[in-house]
N, C-alpha and C. Protein backbone atom coordinates (compact mmCIF):
# COMPACT_ATOMS: atom_id res chain seq x y z
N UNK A 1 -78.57 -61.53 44.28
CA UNK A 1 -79.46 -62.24 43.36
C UNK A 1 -79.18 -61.79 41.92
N UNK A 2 -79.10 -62.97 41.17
CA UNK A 2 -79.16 -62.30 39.35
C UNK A 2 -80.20 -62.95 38.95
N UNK A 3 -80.28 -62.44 37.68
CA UNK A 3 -81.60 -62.45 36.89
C UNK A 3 -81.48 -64.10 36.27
N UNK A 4 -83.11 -64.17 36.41
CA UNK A 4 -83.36 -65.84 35.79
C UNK A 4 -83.02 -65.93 34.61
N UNK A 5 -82.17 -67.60 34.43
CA UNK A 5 -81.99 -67.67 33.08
C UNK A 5 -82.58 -68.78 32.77
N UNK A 6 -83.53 -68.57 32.00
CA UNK A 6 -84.26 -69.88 31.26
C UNK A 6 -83.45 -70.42 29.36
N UNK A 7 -83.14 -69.68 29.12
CA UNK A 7 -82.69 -69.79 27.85
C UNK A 7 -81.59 -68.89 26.87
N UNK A 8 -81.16 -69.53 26.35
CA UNK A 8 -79.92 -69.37 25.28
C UNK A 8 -80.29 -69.03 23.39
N UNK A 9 -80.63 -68.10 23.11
CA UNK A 9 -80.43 -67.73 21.91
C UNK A 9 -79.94 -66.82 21.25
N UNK A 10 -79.79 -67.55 20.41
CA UNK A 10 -79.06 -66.72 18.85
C UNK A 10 -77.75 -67.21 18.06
N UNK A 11 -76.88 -66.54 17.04
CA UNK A 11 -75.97 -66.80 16.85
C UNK A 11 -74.87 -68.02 17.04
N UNK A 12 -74.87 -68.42 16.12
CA UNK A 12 -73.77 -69.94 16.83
C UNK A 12 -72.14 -69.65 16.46
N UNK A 13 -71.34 -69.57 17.34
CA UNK A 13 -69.86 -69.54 16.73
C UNK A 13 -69.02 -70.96 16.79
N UNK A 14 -68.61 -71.66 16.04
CA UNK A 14 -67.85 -72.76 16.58
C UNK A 14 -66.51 -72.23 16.58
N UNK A 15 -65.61 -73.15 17.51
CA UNK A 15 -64.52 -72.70 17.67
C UNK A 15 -63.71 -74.22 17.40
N UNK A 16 -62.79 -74.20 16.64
CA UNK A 16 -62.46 -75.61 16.29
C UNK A 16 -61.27 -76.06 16.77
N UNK A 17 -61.14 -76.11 18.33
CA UNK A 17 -59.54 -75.99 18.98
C UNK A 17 -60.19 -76.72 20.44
N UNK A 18 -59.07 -77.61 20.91
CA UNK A 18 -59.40 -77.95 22.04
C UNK A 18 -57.99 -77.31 23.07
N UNK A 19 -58.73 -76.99 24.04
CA UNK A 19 -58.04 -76.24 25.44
C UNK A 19 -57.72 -74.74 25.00
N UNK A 20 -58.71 -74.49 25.09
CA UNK A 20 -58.78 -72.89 25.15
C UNK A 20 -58.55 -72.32 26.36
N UNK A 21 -57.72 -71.32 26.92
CA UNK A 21 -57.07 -71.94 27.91
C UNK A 21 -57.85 -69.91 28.29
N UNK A 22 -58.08 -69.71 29.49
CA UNK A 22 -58.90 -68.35 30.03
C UNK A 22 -57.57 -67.22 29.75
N UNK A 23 -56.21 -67.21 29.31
CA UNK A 23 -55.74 -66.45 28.85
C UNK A 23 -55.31 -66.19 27.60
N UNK A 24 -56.25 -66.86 26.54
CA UNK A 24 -56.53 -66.64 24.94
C UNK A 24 -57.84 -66.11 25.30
N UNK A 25 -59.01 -66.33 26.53
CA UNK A 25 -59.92 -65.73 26.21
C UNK A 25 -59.88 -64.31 26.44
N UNK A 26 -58.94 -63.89 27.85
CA UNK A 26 -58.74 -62.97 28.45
C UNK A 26 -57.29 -62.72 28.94
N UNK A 27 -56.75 -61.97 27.89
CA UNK A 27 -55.03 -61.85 27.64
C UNK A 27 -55.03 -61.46 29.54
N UNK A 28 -53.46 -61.68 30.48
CA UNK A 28 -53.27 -61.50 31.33
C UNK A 28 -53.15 -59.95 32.08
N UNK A 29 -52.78 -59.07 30.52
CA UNK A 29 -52.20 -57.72 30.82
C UNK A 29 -53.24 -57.10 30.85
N UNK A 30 -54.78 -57.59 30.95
CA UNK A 30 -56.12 -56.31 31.28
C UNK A 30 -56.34 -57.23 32.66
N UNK A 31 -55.83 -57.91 33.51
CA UNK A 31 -56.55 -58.50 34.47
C UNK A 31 -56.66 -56.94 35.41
N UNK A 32 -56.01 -56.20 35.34
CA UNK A 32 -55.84 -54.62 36.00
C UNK A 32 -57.25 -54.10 36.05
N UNK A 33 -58.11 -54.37 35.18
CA UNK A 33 -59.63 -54.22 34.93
C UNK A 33 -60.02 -54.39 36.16
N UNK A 34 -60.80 -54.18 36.77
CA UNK A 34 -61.58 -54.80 38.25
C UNK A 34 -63.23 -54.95 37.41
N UNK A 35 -63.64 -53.78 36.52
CA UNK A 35 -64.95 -53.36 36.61
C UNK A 35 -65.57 -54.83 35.21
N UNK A 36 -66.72 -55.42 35.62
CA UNK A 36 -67.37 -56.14 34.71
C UNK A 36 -67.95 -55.95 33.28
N UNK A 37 -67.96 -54.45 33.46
CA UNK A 37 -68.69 -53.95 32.23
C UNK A 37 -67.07 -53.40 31.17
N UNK A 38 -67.40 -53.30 30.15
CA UNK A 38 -66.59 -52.75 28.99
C UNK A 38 -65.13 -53.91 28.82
N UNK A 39 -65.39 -54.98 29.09
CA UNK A 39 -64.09 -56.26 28.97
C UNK A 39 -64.29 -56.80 27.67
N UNK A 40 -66.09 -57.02 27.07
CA UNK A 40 -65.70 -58.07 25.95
C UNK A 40 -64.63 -57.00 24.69
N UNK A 41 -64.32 -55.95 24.88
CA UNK A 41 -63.50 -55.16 23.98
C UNK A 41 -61.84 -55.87 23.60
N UNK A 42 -62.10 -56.81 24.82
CA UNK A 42 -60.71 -57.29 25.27
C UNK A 42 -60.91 -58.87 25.00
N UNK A 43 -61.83 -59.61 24.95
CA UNK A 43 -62.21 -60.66 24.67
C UNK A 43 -60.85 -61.34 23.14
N UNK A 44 -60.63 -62.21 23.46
CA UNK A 44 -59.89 -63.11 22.30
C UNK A 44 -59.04 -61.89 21.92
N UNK A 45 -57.67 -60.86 22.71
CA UNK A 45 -57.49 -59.82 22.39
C UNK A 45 -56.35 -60.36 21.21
N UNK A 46 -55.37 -60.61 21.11
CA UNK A 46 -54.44 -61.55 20.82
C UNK A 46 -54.67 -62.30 19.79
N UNK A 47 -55.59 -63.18 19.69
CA UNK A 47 -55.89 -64.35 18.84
C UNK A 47 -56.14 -63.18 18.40
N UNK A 48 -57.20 -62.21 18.08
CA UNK A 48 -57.75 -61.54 16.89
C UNK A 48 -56.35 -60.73 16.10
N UNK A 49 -55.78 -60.49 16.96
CA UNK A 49 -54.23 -58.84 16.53
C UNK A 49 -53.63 -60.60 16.13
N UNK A 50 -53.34 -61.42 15.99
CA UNK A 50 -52.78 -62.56 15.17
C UNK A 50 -53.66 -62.90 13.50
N UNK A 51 -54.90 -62.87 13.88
CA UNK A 51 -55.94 -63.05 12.66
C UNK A 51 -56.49 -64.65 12.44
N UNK A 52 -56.14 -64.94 14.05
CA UNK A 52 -56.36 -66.58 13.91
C UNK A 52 -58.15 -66.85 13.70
N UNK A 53 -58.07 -67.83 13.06
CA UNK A 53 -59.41 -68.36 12.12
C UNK A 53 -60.56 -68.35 13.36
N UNK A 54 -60.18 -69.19 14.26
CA UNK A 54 -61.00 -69.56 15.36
C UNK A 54 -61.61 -68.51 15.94
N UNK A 55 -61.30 -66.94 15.90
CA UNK A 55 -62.35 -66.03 16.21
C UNK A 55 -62.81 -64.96 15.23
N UNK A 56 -62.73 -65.66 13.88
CA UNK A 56 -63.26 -64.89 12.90
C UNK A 56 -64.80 -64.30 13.07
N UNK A 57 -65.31 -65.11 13.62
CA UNK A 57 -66.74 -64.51 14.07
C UNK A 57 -67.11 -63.18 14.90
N UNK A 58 -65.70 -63.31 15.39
CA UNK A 58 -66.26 -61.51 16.07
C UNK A 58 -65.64 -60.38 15.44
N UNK A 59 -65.50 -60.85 14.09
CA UNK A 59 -65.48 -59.81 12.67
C UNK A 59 -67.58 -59.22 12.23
N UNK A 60 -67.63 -60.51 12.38
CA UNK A 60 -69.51 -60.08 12.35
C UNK A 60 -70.00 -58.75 13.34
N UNK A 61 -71.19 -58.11 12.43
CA UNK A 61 -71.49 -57.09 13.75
C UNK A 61 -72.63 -57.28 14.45
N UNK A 62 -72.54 -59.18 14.42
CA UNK A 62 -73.65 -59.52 15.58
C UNK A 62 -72.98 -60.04 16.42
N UNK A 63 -73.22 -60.22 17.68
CA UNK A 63 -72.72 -60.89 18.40
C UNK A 63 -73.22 -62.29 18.63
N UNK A 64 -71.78 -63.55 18.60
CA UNK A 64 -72.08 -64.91 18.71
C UNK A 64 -72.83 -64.88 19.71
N UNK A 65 -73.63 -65.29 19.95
CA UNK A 65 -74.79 -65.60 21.24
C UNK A 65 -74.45 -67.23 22.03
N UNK A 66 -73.98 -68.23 20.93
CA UNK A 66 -73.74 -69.69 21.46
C UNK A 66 -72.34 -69.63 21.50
N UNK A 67 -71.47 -70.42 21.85
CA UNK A 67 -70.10 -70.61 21.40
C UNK A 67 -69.94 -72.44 21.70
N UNK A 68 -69.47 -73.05 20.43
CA UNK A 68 -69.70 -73.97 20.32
C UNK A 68 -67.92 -74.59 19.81
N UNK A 69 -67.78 -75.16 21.29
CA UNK A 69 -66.02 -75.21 21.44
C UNK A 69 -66.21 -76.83 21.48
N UNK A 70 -64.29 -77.37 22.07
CA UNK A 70 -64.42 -78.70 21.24
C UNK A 70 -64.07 -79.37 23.18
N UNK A 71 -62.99 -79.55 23.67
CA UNK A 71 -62.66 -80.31 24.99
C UNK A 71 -61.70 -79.67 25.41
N UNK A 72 -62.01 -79.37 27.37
CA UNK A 72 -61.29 -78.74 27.64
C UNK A 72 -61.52 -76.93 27.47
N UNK A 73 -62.72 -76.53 27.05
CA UNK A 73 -63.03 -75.13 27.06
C UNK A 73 -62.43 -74.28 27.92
N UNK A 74 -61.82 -73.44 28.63
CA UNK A 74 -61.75 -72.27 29.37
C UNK A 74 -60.63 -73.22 30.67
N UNK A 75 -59.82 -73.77 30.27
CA UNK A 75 -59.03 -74.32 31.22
C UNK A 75 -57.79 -72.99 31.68
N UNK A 76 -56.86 -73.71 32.30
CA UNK A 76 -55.85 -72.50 32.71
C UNK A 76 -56.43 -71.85 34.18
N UNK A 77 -55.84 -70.66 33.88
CA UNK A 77 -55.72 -69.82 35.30
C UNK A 77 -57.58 -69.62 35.71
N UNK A 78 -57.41 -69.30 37.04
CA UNK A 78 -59.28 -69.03 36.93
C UNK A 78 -59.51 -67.83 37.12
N UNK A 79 -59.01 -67.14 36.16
CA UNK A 79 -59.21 -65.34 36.50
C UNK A 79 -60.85 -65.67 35.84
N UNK A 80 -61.90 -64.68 37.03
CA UNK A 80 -63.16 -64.67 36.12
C UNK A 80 -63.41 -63.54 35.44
N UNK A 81 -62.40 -63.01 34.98
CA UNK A 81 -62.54 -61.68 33.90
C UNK A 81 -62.29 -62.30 32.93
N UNK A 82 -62.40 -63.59 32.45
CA UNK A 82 -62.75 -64.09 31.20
C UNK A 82 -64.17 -64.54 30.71
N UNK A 83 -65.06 -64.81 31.55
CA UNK A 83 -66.12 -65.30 31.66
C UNK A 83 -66.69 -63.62 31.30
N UNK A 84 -66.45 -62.66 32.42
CA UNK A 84 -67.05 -61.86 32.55
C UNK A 84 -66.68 -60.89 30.97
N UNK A 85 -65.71 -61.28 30.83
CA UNK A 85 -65.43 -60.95 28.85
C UNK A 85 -66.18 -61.33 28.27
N UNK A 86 -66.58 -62.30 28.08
CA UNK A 86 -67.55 -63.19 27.42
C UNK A 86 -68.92 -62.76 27.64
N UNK A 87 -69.68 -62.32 29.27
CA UNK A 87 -70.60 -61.65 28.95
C UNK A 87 -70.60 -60.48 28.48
N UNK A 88 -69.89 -59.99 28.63
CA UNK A 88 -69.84 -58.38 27.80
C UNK A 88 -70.19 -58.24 26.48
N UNK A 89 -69.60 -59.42 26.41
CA UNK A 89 -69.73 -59.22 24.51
C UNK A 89 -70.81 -59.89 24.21
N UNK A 90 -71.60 -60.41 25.05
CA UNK A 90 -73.02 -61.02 24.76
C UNK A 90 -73.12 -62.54 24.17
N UNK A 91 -72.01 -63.27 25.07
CA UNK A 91 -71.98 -64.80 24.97
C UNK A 91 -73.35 -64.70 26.03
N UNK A 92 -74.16 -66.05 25.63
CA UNK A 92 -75.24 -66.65 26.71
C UNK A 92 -75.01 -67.85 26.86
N UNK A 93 -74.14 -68.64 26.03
CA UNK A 93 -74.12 -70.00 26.38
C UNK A 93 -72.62 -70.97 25.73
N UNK A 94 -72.42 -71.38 26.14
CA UNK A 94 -71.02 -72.38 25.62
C UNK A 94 -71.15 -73.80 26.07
N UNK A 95 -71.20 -74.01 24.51
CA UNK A 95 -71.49 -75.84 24.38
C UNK A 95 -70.28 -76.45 24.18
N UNK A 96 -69.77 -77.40 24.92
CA UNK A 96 -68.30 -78.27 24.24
C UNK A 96 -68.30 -79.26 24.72
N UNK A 97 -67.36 -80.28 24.31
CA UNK A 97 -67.55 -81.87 25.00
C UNK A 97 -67.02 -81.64 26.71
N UNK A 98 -66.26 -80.75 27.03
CA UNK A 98 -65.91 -80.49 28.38
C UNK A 98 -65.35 -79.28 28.45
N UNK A 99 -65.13 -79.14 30.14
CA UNK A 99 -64.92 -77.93 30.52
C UNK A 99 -64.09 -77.53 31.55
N UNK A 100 -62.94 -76.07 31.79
CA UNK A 100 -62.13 -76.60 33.06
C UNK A 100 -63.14 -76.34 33.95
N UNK A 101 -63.00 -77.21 34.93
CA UNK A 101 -64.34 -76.75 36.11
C UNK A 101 -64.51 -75.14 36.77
N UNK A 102 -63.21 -74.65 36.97
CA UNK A 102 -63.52 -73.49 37.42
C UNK A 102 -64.26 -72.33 36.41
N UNK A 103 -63.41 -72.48 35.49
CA UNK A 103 -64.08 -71.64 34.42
C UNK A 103 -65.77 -72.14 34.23
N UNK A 104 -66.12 -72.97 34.28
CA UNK A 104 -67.51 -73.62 34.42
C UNK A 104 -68.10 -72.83 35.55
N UNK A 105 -67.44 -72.98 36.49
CA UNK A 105 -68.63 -72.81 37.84
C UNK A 105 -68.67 -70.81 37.80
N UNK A 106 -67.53 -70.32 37.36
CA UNK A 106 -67.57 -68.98 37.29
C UNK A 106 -68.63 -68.41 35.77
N UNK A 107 -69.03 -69.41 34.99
CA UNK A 107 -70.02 -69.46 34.15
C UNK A 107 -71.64 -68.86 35.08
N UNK A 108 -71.87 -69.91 35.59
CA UNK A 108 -73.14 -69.98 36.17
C UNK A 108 -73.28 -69.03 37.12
N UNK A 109 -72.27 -68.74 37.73
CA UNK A 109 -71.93 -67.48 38.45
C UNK A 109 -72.93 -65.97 37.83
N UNK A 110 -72.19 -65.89 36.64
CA UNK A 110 -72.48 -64.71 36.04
C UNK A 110 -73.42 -65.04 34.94
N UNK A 111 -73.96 -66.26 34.73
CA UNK A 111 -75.38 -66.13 34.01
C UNK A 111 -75.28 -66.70 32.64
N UNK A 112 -73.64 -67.15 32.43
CA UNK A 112 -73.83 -67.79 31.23
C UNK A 112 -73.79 -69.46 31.36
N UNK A 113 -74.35 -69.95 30.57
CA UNK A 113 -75.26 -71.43 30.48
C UNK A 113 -73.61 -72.69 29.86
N UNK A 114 -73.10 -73.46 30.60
CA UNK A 114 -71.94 -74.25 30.22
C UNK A 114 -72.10 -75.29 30.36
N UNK A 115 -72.53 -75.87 28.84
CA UNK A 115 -73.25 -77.26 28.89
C UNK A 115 -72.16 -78.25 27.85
N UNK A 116 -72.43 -79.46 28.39
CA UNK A 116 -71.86 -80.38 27.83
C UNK A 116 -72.96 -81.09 26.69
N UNK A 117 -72.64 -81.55 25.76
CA UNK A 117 -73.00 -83.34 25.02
C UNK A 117 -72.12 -84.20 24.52
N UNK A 118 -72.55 -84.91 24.35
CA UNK A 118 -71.87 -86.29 23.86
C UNK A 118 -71.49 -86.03 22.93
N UNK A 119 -69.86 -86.70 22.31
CA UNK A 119 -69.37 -86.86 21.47
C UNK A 119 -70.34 -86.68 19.82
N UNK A 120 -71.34 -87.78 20.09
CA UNK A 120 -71.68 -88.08 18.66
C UNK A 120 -73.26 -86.81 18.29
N UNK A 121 -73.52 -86.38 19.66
CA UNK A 121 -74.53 -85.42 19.45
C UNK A 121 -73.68 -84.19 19.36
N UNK A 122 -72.10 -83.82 19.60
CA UNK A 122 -71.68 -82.24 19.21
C UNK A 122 -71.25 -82.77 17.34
N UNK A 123 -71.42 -84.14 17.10
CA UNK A 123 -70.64 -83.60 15.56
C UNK A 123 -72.13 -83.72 15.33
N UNK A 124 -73.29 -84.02 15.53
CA UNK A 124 -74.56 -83.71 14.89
C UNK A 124 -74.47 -82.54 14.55
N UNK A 125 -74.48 -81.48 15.56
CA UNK A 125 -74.22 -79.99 16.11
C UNK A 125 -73.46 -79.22 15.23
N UNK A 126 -72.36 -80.16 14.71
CA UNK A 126 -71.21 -79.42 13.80
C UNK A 126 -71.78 -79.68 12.42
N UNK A 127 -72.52 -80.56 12.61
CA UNK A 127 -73.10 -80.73 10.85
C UNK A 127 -73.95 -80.21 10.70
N UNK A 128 -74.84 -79.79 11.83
CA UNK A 128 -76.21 -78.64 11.46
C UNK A 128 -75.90 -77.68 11.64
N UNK A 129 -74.62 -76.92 12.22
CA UNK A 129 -74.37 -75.42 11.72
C UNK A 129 -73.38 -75.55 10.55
N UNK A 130 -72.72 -75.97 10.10
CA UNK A 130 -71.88 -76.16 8.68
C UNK A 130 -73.39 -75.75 7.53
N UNK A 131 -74.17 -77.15 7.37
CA UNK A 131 -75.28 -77.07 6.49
C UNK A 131 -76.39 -75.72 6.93
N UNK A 132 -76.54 -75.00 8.10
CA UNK A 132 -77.45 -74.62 7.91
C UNK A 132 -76.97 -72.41 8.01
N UNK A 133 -75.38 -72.89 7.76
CA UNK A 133 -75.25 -70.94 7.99
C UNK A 133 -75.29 -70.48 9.18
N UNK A 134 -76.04 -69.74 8.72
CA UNK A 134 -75.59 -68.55 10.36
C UNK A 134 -77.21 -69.19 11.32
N UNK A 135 -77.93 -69.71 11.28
CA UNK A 135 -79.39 -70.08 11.70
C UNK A 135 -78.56 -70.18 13.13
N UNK A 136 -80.14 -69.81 13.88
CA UNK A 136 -79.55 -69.56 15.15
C UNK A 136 -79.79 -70.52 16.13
N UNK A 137 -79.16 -70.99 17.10
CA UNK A 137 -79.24 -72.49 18.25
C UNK A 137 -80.39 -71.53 18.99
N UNK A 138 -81.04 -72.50 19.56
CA UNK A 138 -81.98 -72.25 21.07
C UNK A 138 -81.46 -73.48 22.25
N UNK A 139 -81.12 -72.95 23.35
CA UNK A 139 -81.05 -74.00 24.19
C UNK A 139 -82.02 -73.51 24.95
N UNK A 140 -82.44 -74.60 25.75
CA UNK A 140 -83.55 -74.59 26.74
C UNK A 140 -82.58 -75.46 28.50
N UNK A 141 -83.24 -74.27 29.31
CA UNK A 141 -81.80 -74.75 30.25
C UNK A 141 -83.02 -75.94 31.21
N UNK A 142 -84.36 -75.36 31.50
CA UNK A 142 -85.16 -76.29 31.96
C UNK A 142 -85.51 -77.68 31.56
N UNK A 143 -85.42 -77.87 30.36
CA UNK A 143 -85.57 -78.38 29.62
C UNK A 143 -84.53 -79.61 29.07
N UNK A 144 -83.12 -79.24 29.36
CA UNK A 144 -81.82 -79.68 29.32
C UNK A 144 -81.83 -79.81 27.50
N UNK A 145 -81.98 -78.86 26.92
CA UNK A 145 -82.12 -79.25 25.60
C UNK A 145 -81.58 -78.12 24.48
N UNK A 146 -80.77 -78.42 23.42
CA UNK A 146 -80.58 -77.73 22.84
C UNK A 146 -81.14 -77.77 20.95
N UNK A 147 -81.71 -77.20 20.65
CA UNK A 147 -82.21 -77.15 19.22
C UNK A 147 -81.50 -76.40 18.08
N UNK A 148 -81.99 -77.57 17.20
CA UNK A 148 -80.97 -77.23 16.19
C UNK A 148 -81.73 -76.42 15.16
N UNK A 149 -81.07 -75.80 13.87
CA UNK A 149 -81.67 -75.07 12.94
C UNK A 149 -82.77 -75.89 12.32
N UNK A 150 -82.70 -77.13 12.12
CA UNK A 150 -83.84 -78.02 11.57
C UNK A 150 -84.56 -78.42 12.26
N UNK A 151 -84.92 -78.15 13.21
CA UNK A 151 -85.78 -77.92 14.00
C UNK A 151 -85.90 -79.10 15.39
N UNK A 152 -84.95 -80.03 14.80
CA UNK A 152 -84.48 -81.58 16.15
C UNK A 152 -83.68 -80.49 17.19
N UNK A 153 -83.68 -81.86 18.27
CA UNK A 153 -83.22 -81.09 19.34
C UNK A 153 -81.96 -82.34 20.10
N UNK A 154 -80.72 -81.74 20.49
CA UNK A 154 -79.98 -82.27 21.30
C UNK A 154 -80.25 -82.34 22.77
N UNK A 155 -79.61 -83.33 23.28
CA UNK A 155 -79.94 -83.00 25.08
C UNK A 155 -78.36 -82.66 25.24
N UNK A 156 -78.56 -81.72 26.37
CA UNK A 156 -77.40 -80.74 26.85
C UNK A 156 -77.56 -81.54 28.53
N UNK A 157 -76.19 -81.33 29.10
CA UNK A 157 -75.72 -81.72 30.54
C UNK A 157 -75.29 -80.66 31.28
N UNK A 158 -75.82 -80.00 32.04
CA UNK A 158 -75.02 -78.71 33.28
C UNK A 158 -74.54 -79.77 34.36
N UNK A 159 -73.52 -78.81 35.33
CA UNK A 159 -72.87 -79.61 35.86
C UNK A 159 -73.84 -79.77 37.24
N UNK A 160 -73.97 -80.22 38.14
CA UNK A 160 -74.94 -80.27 39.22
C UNK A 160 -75.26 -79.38 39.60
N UNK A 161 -76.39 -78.91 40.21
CA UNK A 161 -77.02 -77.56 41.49
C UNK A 161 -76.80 -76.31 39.66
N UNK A 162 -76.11 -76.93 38.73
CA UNK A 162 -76.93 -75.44 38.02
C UNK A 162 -77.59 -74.73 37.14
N UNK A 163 -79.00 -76.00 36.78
CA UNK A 163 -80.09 -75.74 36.21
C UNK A 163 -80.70 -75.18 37.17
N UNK A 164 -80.64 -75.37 38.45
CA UNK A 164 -81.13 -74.96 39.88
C UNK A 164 -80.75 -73.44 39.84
N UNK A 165 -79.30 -72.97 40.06
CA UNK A 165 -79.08 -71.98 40.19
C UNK A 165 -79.34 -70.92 38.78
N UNK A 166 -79.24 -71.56 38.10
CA UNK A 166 -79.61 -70.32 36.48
C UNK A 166 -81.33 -69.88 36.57
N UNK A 167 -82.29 -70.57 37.13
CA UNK A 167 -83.74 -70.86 36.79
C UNK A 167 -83.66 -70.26 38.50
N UNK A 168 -83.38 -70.03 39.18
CA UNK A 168 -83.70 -69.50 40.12
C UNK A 168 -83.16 -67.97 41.03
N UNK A 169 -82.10 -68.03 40.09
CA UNK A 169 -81.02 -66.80 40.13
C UNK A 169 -80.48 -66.41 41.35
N UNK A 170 -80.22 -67.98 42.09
CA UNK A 170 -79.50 -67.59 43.49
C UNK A 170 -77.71 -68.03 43.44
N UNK A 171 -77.58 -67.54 44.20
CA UNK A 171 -76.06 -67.22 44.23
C UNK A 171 -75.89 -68.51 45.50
N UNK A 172 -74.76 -68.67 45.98
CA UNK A 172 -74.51 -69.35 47.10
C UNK A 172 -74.88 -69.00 48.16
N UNK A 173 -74.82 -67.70 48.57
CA UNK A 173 -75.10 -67.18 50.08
C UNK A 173 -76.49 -67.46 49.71
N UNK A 174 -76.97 -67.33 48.70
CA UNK A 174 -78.81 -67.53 48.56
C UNK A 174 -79.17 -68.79 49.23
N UNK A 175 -78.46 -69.70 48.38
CA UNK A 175 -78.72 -71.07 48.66
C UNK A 175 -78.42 -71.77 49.94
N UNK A 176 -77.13 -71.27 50.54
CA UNK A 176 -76.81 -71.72 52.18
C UNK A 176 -77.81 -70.79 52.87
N UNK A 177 -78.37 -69.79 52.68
CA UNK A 177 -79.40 -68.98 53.82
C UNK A 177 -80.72 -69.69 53.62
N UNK A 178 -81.21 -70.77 52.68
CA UNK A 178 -82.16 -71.59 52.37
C UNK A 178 -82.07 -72.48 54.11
N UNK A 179 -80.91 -72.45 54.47
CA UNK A 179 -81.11 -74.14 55.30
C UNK A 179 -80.86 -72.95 56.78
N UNK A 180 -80.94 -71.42 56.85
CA UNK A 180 -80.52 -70.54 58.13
C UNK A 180 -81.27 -71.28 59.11
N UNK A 181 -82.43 -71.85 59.22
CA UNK A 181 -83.09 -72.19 60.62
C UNK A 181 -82.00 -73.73 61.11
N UNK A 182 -82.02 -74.41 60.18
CA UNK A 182 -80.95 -74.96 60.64
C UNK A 182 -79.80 -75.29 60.80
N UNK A 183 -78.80 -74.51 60.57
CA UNK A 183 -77.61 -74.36 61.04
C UNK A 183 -77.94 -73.34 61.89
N UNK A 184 -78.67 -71.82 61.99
CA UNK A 184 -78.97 -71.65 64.02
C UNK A 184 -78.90 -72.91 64.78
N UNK A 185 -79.67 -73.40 64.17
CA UNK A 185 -80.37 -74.94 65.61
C UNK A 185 -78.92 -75.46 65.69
N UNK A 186 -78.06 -75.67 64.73
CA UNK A 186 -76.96 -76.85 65.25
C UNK A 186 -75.90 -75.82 66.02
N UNK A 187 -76.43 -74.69 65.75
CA UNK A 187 -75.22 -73.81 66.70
C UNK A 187 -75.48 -73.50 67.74
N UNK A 188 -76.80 -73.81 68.00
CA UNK A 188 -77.64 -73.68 69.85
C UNK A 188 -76.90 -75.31 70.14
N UNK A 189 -77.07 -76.31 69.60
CA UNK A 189 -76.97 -77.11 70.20
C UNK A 189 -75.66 -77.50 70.48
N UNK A 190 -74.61 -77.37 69.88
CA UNK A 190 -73.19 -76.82 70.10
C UNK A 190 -73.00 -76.07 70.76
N UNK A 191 -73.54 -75.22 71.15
CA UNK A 191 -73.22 -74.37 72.62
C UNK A 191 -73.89 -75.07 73.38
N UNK A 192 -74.75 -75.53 73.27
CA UNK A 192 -75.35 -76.28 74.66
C UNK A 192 -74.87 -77.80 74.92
N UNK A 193 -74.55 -78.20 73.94
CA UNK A 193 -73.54 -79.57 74.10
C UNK A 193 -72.13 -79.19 74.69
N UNK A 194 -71.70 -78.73 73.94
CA UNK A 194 -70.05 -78.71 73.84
C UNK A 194 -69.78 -77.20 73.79
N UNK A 195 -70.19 -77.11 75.55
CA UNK A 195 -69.93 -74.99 75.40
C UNK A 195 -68.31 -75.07 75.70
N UNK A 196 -67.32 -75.84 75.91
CA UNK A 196 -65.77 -75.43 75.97
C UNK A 196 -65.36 -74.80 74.58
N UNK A 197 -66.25 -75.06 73.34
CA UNK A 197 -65.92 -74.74 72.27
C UNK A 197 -65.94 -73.28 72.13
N UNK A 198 -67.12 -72.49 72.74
CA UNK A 198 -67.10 -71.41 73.02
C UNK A 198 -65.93 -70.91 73.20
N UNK A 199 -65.16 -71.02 74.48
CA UNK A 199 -64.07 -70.34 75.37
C UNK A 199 -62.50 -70.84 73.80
N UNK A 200 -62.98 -71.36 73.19
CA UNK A 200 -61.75 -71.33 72.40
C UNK A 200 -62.29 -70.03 71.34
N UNK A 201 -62.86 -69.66 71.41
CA UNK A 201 -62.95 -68.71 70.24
C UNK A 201 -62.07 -67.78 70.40
């Protein structure tokens, strides 16, 4: 079980690049790491030792709290020691027009919030953090909603089952042990239907 996530605040970083690919987020040569804790050190390791623009923000000594990318977010290999980079360093949420799915589903996994909007509601998004500075996003995951510094609000899209799983903090084995009385029952009745199946085990 992990901890409920109802919401996303603080800090907004945009990132102005499409296909960010999980080995710009998480160079290949720390995958040797096993442990979850002490990775965001390693986060964007590369892009930063280059001085590329797109992660100037983790020059700040706050940490981006939103990350607000363009299509195609976290595509590439599905190592989840990029995600798990990302929580380290105290990402809670990543907004972009899309996402590679795995890198998505290893999101919700570990508690951070990977939401989509529409085209014409992320350049809203890009024009209310340009005009409004560093002011900080709130998303609301119950809610499907994300708010802007002026106080309007966007609607945000998770991908299925995981407003469910963030707001309830179950994992998969959580969620398949939800239905245990019945899959017992279909496995009594499979032995009692079709016991040759047995003798193949």
């Amino acid at each position: 079980m992990k901890a409920v996530i109802t919401q996303a605040q603080g800090r907004a970083a945009v990132m102005q690049r499409d296909d960010i690919d999980t080995d710009a987020i998480f160079p290949g040569r720390f995958l040797r790491l096993v442990q979850r804790t002490g990775l965001g050190v390693h986060l964007f390791a590369d892009w930063r030792a280059e001085g590329r623009p797109e992660v100037d923000f983790m020059a700040q000594p706050t940490p981006a709290r939103v990350l607000v990318a363009l299509h195609n977010f976290g595509c590439g290999s599905s190592r989840e020691h990029a995600v798990w980079a990302l929580a380290d360093y105290g990402v809670q949420a990543v907004v972009a027009l899309s996402f590679g799915d795995i890198f998505r589903n290893n999101c919700v996994k570990n508690g951070i919030v990977a939401a989509t909007v529409a085209p014409a509601d992320h350049a809203r998004l890009l024009q209310a953090l340009a005009a409004a500075g560093g002011a900080p996003l709130c998303l609301q995951v119950a809610a499907s909603s994300l708010q802007l510094p002026d106080g309007s609000a966007l609607t945000i899209t998770l991908a299925d089952g995981h407003a469910e799983q963030l707001l309830s903090a179950e994992d998969e084995v959580d969620r398949t042990l939800r239905h245990e009385a019945a899959l017992r029952a279909y496995e009594e009745r499979v032995q009692r239907d079709q016991p040759w199946l047995a003798s193949m085990d």
